[in-house]
N, C-alpha and C. Protein backbone atom coordinates (compact mmCIF):
# COMPACT_ATOMS: atom_id res chain seq x y z
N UNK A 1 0.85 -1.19 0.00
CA UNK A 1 0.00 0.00 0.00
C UNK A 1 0.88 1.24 0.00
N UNK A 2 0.37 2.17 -0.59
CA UNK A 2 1.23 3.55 -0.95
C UNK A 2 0.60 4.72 -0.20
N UNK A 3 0.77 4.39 0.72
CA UNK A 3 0.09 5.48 1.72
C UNK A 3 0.19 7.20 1.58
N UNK A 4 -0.43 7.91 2.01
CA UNK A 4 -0.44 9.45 1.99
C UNK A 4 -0.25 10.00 0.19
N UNK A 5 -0.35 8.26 -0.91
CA UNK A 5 -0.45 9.34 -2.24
C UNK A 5 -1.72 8.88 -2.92
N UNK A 6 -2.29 10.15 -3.71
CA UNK A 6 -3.28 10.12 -4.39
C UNK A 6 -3.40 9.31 -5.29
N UNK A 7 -4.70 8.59 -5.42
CA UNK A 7 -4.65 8.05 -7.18
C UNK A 7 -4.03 8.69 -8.43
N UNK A 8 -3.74 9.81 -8.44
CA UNK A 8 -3.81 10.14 -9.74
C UNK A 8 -1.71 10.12 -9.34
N UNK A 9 -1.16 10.35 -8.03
CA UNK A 9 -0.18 10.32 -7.67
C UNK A 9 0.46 8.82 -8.10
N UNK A 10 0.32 8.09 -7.56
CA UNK A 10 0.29 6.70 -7.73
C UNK A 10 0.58 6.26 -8.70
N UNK A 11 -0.64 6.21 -9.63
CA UNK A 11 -0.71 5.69 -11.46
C UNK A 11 -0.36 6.57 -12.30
N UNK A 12 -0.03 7.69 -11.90
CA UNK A 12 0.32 8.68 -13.13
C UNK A 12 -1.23 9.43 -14.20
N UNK A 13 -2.15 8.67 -13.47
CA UNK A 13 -3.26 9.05 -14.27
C UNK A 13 -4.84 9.31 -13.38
N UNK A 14 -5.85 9.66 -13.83
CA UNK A 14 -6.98 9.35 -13.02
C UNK A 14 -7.79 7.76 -13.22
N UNK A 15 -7.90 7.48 -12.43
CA UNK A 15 -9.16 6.41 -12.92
C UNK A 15 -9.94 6.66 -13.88
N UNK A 16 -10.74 5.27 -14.26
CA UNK A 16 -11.58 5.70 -15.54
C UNK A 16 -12.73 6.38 -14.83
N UNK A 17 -13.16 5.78 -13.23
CA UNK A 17 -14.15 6.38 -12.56
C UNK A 17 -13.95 8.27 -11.99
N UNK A 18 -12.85 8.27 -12.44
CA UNK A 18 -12.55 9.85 -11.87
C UNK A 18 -13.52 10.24 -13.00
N UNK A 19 -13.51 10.29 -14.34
CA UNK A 19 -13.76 10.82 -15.01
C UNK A 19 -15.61 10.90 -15.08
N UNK A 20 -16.31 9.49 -14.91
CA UNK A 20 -17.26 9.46 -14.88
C UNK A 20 -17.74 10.28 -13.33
N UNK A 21 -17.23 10.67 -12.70
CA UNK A 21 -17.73 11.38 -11.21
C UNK A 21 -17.57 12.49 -11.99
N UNK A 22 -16.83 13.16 -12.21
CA UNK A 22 -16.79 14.62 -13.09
C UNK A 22 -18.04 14.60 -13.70
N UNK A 23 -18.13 13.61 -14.61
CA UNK A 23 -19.00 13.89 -15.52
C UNK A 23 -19.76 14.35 -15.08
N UNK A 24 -20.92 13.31 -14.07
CA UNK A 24 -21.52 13.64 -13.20
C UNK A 24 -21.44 14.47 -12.45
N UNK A 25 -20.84 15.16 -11.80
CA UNK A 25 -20.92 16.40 -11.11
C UNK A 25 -21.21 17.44 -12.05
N UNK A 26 -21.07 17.46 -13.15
CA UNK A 26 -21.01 18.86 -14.06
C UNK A 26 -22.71 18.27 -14.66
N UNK A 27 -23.10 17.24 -15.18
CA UNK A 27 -24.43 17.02 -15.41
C UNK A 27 -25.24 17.45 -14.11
N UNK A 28 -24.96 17.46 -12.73
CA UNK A 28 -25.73 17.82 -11.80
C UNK A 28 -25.86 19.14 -11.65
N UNK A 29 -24.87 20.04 -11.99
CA UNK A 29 -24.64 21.35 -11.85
C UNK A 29 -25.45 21.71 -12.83
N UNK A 30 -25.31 21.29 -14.39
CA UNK A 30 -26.44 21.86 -15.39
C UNK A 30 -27.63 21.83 -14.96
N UNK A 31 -28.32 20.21 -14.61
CA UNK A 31 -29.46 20.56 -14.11
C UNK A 31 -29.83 21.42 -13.04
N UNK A 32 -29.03 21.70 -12.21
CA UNK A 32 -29.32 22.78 -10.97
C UNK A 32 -29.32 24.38 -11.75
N UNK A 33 -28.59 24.44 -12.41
CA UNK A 33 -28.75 25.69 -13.13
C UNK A 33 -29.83 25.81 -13.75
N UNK A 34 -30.14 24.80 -14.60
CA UNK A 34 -31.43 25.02 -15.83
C UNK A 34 -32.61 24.69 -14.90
N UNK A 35 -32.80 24.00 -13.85
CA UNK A 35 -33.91 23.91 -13.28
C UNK A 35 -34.03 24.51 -11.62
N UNK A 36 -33.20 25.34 -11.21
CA UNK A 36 -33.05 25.62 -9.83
C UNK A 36 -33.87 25.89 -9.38
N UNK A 37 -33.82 27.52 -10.44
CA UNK A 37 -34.46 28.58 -9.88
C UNK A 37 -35.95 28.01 -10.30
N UNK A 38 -36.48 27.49 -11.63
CA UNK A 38 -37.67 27.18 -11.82
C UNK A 38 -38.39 26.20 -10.45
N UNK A 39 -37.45 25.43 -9.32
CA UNK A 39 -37.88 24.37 -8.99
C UNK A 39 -38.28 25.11 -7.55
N UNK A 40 -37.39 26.05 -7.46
CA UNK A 40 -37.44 27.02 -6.08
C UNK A 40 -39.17 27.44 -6.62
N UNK A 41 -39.27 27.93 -7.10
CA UNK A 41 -40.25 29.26 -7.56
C UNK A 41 -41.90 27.98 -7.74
N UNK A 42 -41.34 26.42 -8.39
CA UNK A 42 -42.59 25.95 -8.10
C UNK A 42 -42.79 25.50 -6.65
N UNK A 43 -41.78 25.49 -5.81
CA UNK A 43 -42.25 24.58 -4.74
C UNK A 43 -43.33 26.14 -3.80
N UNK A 44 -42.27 27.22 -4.06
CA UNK A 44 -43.19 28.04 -3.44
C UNK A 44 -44.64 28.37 -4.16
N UNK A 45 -44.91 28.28 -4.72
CA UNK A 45 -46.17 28.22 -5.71
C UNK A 45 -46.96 27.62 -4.96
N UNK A 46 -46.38 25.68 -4.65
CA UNK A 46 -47.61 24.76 -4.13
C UNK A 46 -48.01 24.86 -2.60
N UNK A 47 -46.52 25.22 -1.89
CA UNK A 47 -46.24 26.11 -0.66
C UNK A 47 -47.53 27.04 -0.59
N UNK A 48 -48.01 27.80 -1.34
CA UNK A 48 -48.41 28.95 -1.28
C UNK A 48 -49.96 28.03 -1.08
N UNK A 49 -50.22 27.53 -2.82
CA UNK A 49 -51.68 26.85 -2.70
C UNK A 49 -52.35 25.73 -1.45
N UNK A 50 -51.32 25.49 -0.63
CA UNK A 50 -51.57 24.33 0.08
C UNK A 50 -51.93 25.41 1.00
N UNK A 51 -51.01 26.59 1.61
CA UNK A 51 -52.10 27.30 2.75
C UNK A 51 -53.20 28.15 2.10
N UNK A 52 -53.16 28.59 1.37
CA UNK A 52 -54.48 28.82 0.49
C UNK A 52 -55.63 27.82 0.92
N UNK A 53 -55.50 26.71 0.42
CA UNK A 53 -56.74 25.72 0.09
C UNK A 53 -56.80 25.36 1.86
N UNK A 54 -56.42 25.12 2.73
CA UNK A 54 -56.16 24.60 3.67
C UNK A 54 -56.18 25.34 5.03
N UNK A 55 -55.43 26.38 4.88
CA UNK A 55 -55.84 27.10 6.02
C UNK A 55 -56.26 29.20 5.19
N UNK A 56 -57.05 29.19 5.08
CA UNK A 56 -57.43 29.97 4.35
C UNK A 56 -57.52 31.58 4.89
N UNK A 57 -57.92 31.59 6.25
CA UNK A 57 -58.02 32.87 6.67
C UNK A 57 -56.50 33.03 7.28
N UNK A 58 -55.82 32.02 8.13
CA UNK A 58 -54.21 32.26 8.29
C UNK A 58 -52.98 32.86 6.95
N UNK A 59 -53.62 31.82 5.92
CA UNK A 59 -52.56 32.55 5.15
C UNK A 59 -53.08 33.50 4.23
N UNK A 60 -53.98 34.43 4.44
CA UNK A 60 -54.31 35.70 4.02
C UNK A 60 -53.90 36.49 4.87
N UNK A 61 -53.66 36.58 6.13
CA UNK A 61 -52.80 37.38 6.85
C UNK A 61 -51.53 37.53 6.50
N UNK A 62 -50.80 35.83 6.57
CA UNK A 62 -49.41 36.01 5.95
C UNK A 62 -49.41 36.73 4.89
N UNK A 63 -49.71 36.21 4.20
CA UNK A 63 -49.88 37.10 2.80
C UNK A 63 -50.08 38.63 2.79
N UNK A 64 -50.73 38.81 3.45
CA UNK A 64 -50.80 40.29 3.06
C UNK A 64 -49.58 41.11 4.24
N UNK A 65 -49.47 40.32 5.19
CA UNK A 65 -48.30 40.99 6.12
C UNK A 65 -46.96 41.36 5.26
N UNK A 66 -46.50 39.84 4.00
CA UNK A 66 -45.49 39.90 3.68
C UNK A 66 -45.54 40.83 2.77
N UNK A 67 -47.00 40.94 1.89
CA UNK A 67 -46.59 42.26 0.65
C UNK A 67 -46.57 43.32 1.14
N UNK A 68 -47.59 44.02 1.89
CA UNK A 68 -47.48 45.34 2.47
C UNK A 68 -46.10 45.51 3.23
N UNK A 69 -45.84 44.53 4.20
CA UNK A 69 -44.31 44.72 4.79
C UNK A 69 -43.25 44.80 3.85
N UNK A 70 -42.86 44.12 2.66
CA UNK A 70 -42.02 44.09 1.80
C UNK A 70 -42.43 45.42 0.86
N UNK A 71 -43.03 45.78 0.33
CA UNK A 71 -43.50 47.38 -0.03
C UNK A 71 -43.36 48.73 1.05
N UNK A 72 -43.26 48.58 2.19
CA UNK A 72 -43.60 49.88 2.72
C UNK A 72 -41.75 49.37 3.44
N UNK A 73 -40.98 48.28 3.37
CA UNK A 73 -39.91 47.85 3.41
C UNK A 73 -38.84 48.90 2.80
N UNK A 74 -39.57 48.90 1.29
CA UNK A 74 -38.55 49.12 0.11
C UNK A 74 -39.06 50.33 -0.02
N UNK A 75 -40.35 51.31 -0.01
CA UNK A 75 -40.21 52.60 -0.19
C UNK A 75 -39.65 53.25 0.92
N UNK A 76 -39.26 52.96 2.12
CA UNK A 76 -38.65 53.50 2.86
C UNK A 76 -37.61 53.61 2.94
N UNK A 77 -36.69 52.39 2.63
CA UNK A 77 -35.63 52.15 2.51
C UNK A 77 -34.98 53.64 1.26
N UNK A 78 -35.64 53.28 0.17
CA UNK A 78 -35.74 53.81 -0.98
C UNK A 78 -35.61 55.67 -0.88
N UNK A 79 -36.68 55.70 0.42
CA UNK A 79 -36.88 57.28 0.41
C UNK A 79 -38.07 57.83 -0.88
N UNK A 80 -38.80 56.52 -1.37
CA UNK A 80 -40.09 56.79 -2.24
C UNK A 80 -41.03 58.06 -1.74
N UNK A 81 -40.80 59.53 -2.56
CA UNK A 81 -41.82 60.15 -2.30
C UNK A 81 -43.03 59.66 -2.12
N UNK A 82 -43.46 59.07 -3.06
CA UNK A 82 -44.67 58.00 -3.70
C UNK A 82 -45.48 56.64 -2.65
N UNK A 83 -46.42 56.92 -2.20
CA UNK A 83 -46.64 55.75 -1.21
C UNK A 83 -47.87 54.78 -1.93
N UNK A 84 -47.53 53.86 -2.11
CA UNK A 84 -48.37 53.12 -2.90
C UNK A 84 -48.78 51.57 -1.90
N UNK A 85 -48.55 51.68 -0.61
CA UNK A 85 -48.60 50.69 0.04
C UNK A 85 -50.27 50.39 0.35
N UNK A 86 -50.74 48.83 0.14
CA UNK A 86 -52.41 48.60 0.38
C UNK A 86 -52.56 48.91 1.76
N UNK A 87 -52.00 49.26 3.05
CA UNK A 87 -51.87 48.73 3.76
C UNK A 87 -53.57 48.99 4.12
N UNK A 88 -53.98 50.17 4.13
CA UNK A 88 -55.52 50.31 4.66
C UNK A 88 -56.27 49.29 3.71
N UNK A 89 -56.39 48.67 2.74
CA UNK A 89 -57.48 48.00 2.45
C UNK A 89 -57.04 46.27 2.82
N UNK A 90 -55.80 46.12 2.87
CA UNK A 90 -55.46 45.09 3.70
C UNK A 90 -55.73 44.90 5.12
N UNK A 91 -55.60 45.97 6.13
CA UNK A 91 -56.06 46.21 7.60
C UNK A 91 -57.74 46.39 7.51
N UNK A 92 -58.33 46.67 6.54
CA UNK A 92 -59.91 46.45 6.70
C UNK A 92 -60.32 44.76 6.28
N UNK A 93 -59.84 44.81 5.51
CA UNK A 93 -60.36 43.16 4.96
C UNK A 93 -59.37 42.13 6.26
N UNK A 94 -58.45 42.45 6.76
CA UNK A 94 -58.34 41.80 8.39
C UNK A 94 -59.24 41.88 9.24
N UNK A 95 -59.21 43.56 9.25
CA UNK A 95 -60.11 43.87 10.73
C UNK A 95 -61.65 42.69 10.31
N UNK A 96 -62.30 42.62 8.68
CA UNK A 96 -63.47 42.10 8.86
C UNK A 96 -63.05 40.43 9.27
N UNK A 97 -62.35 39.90 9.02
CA UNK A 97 -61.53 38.64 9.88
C UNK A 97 -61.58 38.32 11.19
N UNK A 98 -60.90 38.90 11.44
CA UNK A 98 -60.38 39.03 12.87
C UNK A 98 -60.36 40.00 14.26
N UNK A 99 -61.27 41.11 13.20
CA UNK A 99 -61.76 42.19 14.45
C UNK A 99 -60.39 42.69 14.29
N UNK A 100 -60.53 44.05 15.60
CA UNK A 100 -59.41 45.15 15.78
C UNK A 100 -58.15 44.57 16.33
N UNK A 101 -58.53 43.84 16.93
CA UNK A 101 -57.23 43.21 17.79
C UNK A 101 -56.30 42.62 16.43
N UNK A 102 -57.28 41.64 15.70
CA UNK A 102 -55.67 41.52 14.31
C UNK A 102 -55.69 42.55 13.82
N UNK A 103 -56.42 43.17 13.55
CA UNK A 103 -56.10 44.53 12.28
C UNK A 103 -55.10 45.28 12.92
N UNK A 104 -54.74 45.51 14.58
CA UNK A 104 -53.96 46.16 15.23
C UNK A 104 -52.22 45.71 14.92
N UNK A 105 -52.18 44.13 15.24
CA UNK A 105 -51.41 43.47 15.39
C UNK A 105 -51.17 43.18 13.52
N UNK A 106 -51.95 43.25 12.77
CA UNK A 106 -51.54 43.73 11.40
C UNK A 106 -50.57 44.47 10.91
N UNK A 107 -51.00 45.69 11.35
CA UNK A 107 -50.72 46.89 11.66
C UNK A 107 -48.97 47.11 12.10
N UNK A 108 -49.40 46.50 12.87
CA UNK A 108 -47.59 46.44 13.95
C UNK A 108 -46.35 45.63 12.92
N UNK A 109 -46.74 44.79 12.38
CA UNK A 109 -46.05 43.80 11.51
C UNK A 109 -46.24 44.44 10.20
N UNK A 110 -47.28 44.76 9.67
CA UNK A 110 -46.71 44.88 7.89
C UNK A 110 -46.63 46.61 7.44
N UNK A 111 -46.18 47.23 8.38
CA UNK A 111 -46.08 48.45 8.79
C UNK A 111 -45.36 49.39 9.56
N UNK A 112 -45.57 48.75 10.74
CA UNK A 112 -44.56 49.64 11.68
C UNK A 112 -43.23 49.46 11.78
N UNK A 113 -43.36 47.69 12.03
CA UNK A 113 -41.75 46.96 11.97
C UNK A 113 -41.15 47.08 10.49
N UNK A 114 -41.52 46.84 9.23
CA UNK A 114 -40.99 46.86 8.15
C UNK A 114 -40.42 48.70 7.87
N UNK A 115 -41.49 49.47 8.18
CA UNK A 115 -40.79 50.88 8.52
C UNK A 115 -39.65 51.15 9.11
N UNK A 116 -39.56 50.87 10.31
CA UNK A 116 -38.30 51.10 11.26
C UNK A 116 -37.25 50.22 10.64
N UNK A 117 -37.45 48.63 10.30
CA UNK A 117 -36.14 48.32 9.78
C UNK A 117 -36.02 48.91 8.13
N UNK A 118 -36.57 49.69 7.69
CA UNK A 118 -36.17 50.47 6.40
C UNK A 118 -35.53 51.49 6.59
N UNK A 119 -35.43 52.07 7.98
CA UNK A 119 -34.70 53.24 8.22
C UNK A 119 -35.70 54.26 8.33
N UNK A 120 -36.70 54.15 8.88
CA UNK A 120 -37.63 55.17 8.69
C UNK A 120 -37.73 55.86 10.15
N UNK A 121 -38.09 57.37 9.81
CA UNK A 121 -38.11 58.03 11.66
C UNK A 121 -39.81 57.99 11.74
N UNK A 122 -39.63 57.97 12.89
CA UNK A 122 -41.34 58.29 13.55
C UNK A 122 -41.93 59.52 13.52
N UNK A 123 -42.75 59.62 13.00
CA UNK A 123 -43.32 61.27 13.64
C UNK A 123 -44.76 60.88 14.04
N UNK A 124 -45.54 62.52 14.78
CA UNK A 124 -46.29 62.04 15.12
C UNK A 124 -47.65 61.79 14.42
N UNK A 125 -47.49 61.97 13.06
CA UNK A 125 -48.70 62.39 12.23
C UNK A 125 -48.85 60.58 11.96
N UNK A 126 -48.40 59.31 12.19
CA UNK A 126 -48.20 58.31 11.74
C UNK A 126 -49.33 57.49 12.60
N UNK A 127 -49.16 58.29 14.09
CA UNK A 127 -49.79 57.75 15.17
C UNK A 127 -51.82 57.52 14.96
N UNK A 128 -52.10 58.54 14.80
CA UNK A 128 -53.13 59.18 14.63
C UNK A 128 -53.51 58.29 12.83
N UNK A 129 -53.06 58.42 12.19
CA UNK A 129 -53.31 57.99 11.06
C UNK A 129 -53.52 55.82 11.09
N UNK A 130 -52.61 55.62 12.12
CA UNK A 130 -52.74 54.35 12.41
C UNK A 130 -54.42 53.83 13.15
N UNK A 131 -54.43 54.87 13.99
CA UNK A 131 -56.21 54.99 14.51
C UNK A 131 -57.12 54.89 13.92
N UNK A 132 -56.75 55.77 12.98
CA UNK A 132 -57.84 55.98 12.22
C UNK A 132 -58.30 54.58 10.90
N UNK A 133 -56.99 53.68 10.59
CA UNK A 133 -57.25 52.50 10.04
C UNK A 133 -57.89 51.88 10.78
N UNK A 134 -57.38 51.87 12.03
CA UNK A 134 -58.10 50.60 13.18
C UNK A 134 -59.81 50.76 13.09
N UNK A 135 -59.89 52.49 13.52
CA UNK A 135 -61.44 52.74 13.79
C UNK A 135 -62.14 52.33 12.47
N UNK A 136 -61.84 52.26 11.26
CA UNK A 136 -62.62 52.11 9.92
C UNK A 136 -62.70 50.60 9.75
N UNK A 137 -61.63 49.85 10.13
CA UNK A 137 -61.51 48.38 10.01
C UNK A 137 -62.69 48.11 11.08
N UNK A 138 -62.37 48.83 11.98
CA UNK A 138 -63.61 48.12 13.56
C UNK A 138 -64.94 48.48 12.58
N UNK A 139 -65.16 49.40 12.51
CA UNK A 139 -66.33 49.13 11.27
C UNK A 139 -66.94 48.87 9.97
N UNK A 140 -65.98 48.34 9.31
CA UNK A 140 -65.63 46.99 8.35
C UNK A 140 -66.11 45.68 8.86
N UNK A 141 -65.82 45.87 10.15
CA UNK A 141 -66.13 44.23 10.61
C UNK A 141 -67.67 44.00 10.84
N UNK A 142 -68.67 45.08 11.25
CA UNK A 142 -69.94 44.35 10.84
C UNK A 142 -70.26 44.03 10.36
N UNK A 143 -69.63 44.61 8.66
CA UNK A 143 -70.59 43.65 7.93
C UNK A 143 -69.46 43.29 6.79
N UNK A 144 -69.17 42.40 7.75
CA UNK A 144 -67.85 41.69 6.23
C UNK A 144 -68.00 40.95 4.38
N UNK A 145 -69.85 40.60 4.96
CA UNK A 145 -70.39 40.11 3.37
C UNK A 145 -70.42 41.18 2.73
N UNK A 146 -70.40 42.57 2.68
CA UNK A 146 -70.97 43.55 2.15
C UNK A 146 -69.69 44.57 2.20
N UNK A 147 -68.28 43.63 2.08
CA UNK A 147 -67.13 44.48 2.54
C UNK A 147 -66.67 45.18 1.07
N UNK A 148 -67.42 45.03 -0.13
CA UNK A 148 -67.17 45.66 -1.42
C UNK A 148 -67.72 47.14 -1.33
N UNK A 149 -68.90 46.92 -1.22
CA UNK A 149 -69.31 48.41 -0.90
C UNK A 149 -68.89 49.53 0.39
N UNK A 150 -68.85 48.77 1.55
CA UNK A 150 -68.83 49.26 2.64
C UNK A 150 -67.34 49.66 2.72
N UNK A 151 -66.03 48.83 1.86
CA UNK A 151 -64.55 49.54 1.56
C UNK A 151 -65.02 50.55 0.79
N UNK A 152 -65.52 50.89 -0.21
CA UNK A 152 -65.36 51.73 -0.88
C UNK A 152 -65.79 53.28 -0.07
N UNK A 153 -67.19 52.76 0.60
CA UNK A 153 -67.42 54.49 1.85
C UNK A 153 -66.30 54.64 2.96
N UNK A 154 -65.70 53.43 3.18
CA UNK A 154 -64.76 53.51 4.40
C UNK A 154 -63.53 54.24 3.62
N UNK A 155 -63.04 54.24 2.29
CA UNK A 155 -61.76 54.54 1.63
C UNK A 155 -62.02 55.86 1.71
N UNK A 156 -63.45 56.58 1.29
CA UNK A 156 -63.76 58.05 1.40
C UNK A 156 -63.80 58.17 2.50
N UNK A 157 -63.78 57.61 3.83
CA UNK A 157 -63.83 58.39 5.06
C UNK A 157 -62.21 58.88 5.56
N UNK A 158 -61.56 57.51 4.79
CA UNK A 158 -60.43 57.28 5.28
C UNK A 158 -59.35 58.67 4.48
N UNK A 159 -59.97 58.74 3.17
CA UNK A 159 -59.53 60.04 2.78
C UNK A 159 -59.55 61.44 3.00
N UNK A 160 -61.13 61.47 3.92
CA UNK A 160 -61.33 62.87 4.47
C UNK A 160 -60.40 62.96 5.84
N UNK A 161 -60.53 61.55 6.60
CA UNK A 161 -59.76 61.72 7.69
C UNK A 161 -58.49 61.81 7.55
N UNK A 162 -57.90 61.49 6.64
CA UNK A 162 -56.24 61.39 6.74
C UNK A 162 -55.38 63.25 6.17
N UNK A 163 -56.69 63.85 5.47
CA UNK A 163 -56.74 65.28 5.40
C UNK A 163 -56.70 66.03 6.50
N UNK A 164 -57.61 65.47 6.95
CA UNK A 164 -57.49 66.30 8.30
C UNK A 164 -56.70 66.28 9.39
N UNK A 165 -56.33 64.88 9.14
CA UNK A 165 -54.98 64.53 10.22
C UNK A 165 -53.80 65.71 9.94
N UNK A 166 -53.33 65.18 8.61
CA UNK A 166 -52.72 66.29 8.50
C UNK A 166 -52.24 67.55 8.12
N UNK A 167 -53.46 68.35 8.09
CA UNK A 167 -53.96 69.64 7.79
C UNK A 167 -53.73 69.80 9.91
N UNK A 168 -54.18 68.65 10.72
CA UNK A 168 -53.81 69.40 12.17
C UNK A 168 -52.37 69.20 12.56
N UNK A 169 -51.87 68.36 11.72
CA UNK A 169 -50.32 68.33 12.17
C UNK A 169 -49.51 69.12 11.68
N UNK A 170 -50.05 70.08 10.58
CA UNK A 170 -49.34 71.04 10.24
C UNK A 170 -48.35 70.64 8.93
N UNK A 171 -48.59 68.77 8.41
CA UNK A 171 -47.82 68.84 7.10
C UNK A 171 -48.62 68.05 5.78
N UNK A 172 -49.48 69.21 5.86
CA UNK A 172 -50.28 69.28 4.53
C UNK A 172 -49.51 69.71 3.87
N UNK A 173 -49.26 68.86 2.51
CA UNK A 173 -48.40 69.38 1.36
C UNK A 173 -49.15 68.84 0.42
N UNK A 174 -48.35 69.48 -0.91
CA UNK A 174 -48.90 69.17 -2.47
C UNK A 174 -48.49 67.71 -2.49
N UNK A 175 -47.47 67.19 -1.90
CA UNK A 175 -47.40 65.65 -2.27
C UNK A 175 -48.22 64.94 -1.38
N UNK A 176 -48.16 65.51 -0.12
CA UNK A 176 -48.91 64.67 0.67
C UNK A 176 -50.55 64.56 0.19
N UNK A 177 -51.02 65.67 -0.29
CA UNK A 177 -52.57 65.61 -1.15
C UNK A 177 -52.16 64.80 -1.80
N UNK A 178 -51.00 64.31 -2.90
CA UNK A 178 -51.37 63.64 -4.09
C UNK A 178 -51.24 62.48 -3.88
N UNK A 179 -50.95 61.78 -2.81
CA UNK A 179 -50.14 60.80 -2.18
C UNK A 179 -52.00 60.23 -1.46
N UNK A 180 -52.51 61.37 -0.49
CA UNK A 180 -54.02 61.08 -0.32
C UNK A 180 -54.92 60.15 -1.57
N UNK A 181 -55.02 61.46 -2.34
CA UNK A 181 -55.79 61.09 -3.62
C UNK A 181 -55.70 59.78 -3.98
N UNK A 182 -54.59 59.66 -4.32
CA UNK A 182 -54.06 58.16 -5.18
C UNK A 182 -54.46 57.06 -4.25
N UNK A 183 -54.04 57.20 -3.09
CA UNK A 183 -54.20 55.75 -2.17
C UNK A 183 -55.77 55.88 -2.52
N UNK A 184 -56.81 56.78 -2.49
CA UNK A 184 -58.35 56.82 -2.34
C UNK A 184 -58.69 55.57 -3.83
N UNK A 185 -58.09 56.28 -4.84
CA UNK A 185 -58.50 55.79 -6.37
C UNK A 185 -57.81 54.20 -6.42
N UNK A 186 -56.65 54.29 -5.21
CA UNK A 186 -55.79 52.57 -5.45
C UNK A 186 -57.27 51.57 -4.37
N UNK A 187 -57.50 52.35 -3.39
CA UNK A 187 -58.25 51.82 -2.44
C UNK A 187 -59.68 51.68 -3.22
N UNK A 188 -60.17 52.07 -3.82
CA UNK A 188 -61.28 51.98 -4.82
C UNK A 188 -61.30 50.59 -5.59
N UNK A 189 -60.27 50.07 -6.55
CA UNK A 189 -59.75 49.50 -7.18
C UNK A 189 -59.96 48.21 -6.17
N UNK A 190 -59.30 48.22 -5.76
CA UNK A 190 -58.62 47.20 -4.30
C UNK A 190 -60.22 46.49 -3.90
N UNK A 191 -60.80 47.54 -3.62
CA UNK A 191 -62.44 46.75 -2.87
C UNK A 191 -62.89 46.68 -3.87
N UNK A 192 -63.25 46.93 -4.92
CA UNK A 192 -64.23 46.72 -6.24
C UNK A 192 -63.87 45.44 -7.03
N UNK A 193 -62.39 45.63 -7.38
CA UNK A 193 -61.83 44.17 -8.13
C UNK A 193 -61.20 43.28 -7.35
N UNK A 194 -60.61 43.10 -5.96
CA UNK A 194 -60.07 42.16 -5.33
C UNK A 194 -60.84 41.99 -4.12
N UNK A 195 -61.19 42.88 -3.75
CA UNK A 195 -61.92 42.14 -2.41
C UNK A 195 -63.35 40.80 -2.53
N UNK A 196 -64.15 40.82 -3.85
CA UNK A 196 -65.03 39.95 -3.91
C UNK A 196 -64.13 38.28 -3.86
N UNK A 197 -62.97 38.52 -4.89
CA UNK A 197 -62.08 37.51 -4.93
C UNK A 197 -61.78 36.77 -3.59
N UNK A 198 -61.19 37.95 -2.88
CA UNK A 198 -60.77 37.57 -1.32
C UNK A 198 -61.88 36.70 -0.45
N UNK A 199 -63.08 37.69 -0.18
CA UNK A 199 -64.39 36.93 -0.01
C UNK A 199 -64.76 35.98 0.26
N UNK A 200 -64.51 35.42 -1.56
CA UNK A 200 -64.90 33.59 -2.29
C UNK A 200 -64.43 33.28 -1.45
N UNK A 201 -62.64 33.12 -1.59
CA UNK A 201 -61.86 32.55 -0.78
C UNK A 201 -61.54 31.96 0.40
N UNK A 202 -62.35 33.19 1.14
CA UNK A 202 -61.85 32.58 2.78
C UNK A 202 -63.32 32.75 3.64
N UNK A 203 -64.65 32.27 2.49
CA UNK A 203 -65.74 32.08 2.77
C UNK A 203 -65.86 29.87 2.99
């Protein structure tokens, strides 16, 4: 025995099996390349449909924790004039779920925490504006069959109130109006074409 030397030390050459392990390793690597990312992206797919079909009102929370948190994540991070986050028509279609207590605890997770770790400062106009989701969600929740229409008067309340919030905090601006507006016309959208969807779903 020829201790401490390699095969290829030894014989002067590789085995015929060196070569077939190569092979194989580089055929495994192609397929990991050509099918990785596709295999990642289906498992989360069935991942996704299995709490869908299965636990239905849990993973509509997840779900909406992770998009609104991952959006209000990245415009902060970002410094996005532009706020395009669902978070109010997501915290009403909770609150009709789960009442105020989740819409609160909503709230805290796909919002507050994704804010602060984006780098975002607090002020106090944020506070008051958070209330005012809760109080519209708490009345969302009577009548959750009828949450198409009843988002759409809650989005106009939610627009007069968030004017006034801050018209008293003193930072009423031209973006902050246009920033109002838009969430009203995104929040429109939101209860008219997705919320019946939602509904089906976790009826």
């Amino acid at each position: 025995m020829h201790k401490g030397k390699s095969r290829y030390n030894y014989y002067g050459k590789n085995y015929p099996g060196d070569f077939i392990d190569t092979g194989s390793r580089e055929l495994q690597k192609g397929i990991k390349r050509r099918f990785g990312r596709s295999t990642e992206w289906l498992l989360v797919a069935l991942l996704t449909f299995f709490l869908i079909f299965f636990f239905k009102k849990q993973s509509v929370f997840l779900l909406f924790a992770g998009i609104a948190g991952y959006v209000k994540y990245l415009q902060t991070k970002w410094g996005s004039p532009v706020d395009v986050s669902p978070l109010f028509f997501f915290t009403v279609v909770i609150g009709s779920i789960y009442g105020i207590l989740g819409a609160f605890f909503f709230i805290i997770i796909a919002d507050f925490i994704p804010f602060l770790l984006g780098g975002g400062i607090l002020t106090f106009v944020g506070f008051p504006t958070y209330g005012l989701y809760l109080v519209l969600a708490w009345f969302g929740s009577f009548s959750p069959a009828n949450l198409v229409y009843v988002g759409v008067v809650l989005s106009v309340l939610n627009t007069l109130g968030t004017m006034i919030i801050n018209k008293l905090c003193g930072s009423f601006q031209s973006l902050i109006f246009f920033n109002i507006v838009l969430h009203m016309f995104l929040n429109f959208f939101y209860f008219l074409k997705l919320a019946p969807f939602i509904i089906a779903m976790i009826q």
